[in-house]
C-alpha atoms as a PDB file:
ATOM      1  CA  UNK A   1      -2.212  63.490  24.073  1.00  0.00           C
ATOM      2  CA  UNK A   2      -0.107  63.047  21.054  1.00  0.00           C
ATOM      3  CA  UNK A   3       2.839  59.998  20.880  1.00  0.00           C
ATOM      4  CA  UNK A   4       6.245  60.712  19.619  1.00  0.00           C
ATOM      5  CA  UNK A   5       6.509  59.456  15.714  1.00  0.00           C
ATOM      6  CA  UNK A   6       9.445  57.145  17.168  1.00  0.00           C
ATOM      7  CA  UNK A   7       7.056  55.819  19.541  1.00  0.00           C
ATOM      8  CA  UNK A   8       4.010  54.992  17.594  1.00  0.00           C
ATOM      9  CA  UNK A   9       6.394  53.294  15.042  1.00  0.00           C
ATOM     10  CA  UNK A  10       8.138  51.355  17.694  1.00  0.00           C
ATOM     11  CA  UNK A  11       4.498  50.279  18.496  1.00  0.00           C
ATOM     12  CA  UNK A  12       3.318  49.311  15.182  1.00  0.00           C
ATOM     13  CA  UNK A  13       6.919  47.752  15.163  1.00  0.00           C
ATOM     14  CA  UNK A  14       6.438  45.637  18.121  1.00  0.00           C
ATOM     15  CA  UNK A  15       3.024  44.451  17.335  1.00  0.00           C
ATOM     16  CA  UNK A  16       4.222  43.490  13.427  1.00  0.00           C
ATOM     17  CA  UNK A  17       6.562  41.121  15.369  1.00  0.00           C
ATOM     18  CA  UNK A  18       4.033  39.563  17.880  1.00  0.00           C
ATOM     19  CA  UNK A  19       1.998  38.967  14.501  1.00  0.00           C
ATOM     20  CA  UNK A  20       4.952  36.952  12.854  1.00  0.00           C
ATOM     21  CA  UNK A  21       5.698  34.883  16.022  1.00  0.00           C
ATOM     22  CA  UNK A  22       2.287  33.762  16.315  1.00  0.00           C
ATOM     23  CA  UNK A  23       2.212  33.016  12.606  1.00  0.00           C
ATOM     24  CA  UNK A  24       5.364  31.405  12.411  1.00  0.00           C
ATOM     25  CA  UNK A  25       4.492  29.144  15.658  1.00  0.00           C
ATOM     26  CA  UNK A  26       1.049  28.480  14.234  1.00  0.00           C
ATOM     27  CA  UNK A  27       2.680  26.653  10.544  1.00  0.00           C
ATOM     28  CA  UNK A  28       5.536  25.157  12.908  1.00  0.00           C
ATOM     29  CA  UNK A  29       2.600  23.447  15.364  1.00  0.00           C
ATOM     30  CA  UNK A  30       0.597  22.577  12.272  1.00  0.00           C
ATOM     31  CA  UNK A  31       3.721  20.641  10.735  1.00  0.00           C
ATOM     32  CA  UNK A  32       4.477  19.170  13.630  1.00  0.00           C
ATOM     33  CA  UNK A  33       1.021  18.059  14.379  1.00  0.00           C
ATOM     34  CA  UNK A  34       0.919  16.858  10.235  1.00  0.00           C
ATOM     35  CA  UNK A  35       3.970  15.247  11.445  1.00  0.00           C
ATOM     36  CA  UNK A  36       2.342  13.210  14.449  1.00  0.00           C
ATOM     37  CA  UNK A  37      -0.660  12.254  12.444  1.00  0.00           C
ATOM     38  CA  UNK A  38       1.008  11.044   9.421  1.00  0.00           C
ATOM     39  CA  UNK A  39       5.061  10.398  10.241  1.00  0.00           C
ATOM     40  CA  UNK A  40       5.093   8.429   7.097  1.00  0.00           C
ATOM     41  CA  UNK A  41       3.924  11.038   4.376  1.00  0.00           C
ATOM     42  CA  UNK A  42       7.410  10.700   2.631  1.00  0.00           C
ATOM     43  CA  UNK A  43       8.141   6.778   2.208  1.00  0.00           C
ATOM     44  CA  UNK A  44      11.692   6.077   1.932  1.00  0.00           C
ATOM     45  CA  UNK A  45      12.053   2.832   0.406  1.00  0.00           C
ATOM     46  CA  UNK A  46      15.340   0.553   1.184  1.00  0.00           C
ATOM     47  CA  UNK A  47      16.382  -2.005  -1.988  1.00  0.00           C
ATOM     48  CA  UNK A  48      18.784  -5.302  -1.519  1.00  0.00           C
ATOM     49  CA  UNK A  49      18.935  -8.037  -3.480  1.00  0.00           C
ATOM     50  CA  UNK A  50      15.629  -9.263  -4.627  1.00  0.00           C
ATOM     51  CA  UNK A  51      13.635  -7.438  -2.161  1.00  0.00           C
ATOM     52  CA  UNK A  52      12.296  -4.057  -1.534  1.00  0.00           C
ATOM     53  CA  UNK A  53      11.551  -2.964   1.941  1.00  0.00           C
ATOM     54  CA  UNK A  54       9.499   0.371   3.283  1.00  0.00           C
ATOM     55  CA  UNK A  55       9.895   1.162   7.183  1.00  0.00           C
ATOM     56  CA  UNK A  56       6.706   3.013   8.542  1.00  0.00           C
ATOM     57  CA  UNK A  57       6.789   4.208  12.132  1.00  0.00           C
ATOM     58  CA  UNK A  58       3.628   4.135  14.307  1.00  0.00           C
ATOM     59  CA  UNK A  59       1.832   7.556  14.672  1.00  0.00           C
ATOM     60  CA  UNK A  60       0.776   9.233  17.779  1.00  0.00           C
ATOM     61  CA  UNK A  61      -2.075   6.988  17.990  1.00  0.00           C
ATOM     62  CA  UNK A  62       0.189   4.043  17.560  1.00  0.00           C
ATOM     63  CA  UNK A  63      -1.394   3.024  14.108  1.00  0.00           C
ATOM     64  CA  UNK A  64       0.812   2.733  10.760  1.00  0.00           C
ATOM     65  CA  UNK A  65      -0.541   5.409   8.089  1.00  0.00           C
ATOM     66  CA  UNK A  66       1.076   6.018   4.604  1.00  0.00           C
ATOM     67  CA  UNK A  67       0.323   7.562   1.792  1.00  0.00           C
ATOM     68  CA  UNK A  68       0.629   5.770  -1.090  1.00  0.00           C
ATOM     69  CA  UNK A  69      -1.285   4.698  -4.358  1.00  0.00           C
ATOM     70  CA  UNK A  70      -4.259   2.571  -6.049  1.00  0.00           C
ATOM     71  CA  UNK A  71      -4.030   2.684  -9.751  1.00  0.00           C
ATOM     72  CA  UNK A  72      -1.505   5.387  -9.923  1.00  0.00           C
ATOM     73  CA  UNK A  73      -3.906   8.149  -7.742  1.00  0.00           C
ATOM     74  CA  UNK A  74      -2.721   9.076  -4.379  1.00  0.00           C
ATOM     75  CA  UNK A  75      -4.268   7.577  -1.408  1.00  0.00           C
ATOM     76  CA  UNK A  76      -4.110   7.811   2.419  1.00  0.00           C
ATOM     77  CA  UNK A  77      -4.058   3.860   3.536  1.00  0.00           C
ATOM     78  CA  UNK A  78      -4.013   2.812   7.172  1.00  0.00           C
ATOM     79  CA  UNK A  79      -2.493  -0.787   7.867  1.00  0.00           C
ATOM     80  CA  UNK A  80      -5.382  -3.269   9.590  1.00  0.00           C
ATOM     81  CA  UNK A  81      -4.200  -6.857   9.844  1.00  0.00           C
ATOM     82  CA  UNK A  82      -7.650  -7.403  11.014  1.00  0.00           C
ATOM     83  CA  UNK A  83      -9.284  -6.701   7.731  1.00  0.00           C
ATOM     84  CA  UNK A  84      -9.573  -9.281   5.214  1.00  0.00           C
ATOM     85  CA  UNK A  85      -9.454  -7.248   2.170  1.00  0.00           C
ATOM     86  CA  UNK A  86      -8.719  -3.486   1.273  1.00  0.00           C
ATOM     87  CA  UNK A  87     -11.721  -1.653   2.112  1.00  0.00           C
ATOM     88  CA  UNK A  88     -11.810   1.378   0.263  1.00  0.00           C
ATOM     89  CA  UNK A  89     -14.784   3.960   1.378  1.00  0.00           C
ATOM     90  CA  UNK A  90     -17.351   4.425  -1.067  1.00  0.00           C
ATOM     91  CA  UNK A  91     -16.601   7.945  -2.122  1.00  0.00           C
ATOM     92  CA  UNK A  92     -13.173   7.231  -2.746  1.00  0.00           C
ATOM     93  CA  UNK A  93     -14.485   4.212  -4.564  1.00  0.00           C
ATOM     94  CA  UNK A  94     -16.520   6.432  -7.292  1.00  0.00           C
ATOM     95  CA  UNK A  95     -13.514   8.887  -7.636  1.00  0.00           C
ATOM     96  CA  UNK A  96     -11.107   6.021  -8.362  1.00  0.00           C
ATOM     97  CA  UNK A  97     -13.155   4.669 -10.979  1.00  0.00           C
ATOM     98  CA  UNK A  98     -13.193   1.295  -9.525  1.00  0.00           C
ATOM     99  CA  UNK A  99     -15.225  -1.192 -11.437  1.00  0.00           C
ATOM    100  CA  UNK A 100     -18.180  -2.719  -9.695  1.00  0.00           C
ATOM    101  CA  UNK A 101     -17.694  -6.336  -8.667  1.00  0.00           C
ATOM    102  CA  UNK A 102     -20.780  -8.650  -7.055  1.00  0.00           C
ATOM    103  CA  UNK A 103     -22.483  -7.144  -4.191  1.00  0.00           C
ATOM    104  CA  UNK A 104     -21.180  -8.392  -0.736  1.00  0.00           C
ATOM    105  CA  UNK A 105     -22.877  -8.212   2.802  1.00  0.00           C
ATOM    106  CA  UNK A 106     -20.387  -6.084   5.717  1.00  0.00           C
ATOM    107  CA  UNK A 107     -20.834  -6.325   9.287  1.00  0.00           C
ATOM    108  CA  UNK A 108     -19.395  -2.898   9.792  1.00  0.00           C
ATOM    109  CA  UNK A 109     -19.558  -0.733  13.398  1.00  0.00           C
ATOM    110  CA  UNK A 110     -22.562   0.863  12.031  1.00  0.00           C
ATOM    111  CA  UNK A 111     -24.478  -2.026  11.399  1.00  0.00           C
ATOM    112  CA  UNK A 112     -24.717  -4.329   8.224  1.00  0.00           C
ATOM    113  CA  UNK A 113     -24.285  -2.433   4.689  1.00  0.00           C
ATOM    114  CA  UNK A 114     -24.134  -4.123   1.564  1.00  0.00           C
ATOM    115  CA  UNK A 115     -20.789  -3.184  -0.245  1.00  0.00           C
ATOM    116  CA  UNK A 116     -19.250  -4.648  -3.154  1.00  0.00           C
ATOM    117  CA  UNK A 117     -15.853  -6.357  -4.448  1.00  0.00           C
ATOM    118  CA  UNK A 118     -13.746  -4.984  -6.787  1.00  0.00           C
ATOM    119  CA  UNK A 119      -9.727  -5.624  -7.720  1.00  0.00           C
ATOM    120  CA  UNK A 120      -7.086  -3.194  -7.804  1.00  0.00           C
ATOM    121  CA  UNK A 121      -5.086  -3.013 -11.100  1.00  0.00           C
ATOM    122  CA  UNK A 122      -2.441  -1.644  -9.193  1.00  0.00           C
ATOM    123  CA  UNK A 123      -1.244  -0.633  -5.214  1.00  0.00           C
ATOM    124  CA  UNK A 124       1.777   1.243  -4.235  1.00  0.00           C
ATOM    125  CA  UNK A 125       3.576   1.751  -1.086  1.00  0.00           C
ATOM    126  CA  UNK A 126       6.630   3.606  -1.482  1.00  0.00           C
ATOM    127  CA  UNK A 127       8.782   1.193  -4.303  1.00  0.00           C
ATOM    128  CA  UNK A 128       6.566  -2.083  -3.442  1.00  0.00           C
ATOM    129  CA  UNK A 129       3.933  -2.249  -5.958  1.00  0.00           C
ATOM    130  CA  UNK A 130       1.514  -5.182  -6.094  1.00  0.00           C
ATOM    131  CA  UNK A 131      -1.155  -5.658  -8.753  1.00  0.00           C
ATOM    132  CA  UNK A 132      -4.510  -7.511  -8.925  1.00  0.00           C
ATOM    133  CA  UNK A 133      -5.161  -6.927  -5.201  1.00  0.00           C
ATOM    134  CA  UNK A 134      -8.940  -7.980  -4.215  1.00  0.00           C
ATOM    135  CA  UNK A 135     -10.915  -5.491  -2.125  1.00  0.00           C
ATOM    136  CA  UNK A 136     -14.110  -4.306  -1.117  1.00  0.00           C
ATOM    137  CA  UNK A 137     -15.876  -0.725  -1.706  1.00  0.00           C
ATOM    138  CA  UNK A 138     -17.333   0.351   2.023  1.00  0.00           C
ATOM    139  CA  UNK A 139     -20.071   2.511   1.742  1.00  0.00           C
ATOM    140  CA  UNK A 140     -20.710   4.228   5.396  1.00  0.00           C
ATOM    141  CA  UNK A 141     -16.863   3.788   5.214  1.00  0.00           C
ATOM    142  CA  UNK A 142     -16.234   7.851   6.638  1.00  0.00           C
ATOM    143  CA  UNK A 143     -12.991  10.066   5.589  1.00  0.00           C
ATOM    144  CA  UNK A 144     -10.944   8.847   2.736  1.00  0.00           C
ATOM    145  CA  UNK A 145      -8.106   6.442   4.407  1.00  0.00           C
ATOM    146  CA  UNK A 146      -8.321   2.831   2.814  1.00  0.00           C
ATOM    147  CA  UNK A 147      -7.589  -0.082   4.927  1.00  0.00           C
ATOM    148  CA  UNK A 148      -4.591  -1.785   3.946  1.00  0.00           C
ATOM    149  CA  UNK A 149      -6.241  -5.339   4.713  1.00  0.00           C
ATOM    150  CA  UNK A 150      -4.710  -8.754   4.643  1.00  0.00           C
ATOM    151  CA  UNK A 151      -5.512  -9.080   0.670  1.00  0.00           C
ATOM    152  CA  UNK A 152      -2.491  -6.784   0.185  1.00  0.00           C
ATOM    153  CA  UNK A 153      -0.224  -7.563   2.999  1.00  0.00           C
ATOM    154  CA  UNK A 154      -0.252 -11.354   2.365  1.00  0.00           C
ATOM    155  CA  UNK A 155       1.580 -10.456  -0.850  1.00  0.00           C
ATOM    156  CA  UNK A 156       4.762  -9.071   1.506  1.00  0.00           C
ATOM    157  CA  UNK A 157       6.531 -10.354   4.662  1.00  0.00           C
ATOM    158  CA  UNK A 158       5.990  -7.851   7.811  1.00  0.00           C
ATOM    159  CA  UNK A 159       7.177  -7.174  11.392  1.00  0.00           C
ATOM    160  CA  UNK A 160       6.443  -4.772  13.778  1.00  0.00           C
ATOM    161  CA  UNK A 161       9.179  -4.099  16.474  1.00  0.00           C
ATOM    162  CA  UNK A 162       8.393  -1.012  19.309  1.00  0.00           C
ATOM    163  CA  UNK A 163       7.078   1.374  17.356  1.00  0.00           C
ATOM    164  CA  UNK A 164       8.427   0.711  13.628  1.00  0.00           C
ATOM    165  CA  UNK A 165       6.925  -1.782  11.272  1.00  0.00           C
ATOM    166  CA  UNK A 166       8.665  -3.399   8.315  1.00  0.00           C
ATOM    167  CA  UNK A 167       6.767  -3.869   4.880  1.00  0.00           C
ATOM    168  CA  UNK A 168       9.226  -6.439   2.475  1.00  0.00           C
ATOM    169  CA  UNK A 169       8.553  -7.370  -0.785  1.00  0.00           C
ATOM    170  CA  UNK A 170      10.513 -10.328  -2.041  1.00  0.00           C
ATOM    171  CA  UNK A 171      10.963  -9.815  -5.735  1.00  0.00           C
ATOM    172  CA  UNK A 172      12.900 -13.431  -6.803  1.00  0.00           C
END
């Protein structure tokens, strides 16, 4: 049985635009999901006088994630008042150059690992930049976020309200 040219092409027609639906509600879903993983992949930074401040809100996980930078190379950090230094995983460690410091004994969730110290020439987080900030290579240490640890974050004045933390860097 033979179709009508009208018909088939109203066919091909209709499944064209089921095709471009599904594509254009896969890239909005993946945005939005980039979105609820990372809501603070563009840092706005906020200036007054003598300080710099950088708002990060919590992600659907209810940790603070921003991507930022150690010596001018973009990074993925994840804030962790409960870590003493930066802990950078070890992979990340070799492709950042970082200079090998003395060795240093971690009690990690995987056991004990020997890691090592290093220090950061320079760390960014939107318009606060600190420099000379101590941390420790990780290895074991999966994916490539770095732990924004208290060896950075004692250099600025935070607070965490609801869902929004506030990063301040007094410059005077």
């Amino acid at each position: 049985m033979n179709q009508a040219p009208g018909k088939r092409a109203g066919k091909v027609l209709l499944i064209v635009a089921w095709a471009a639906g599904l594509f254009l509600a896969t890239r909005f879903f993946g945005q939005w999901e980039n979105q609820q993983r990372n809501p603070n992949a563009q840092v706005q930074s906020e200036h007054g006088d003598g300080y710099v401040e950088v708002r990060l809100l919590g992600n659907g996980q209810g940790h603070f994630v921003l991507d930022g930078a150690i010596n001018g190379q973009l990074v993925h950090f994840m804030l962790d008042t409960g870590a003493t230094d930066v802990a950078i995983p070890e992979a990340l460690g070799r492709q950042l150059n970082l200079k090998r410091g003395s060795p240093v004994l971690l009690s990690t969730a995987n056991g004990r690992t020997e890691g090592y110290r290093t220090r950061l020439d320079s760390l960014q987080l939107g318009d606060i930049h600190l420099q000379g900030v101590r941390a420790i290579v990780v290895p074991g240490l999966d994916g490539q976020t770095v732990l924004l640890g208290m060896s950075a974050l004692k250099q600025l004045e935070f607070t965490q309200r609801g869902g929004t933390m506030l990063l301040r860097q007094n410059l005077k």
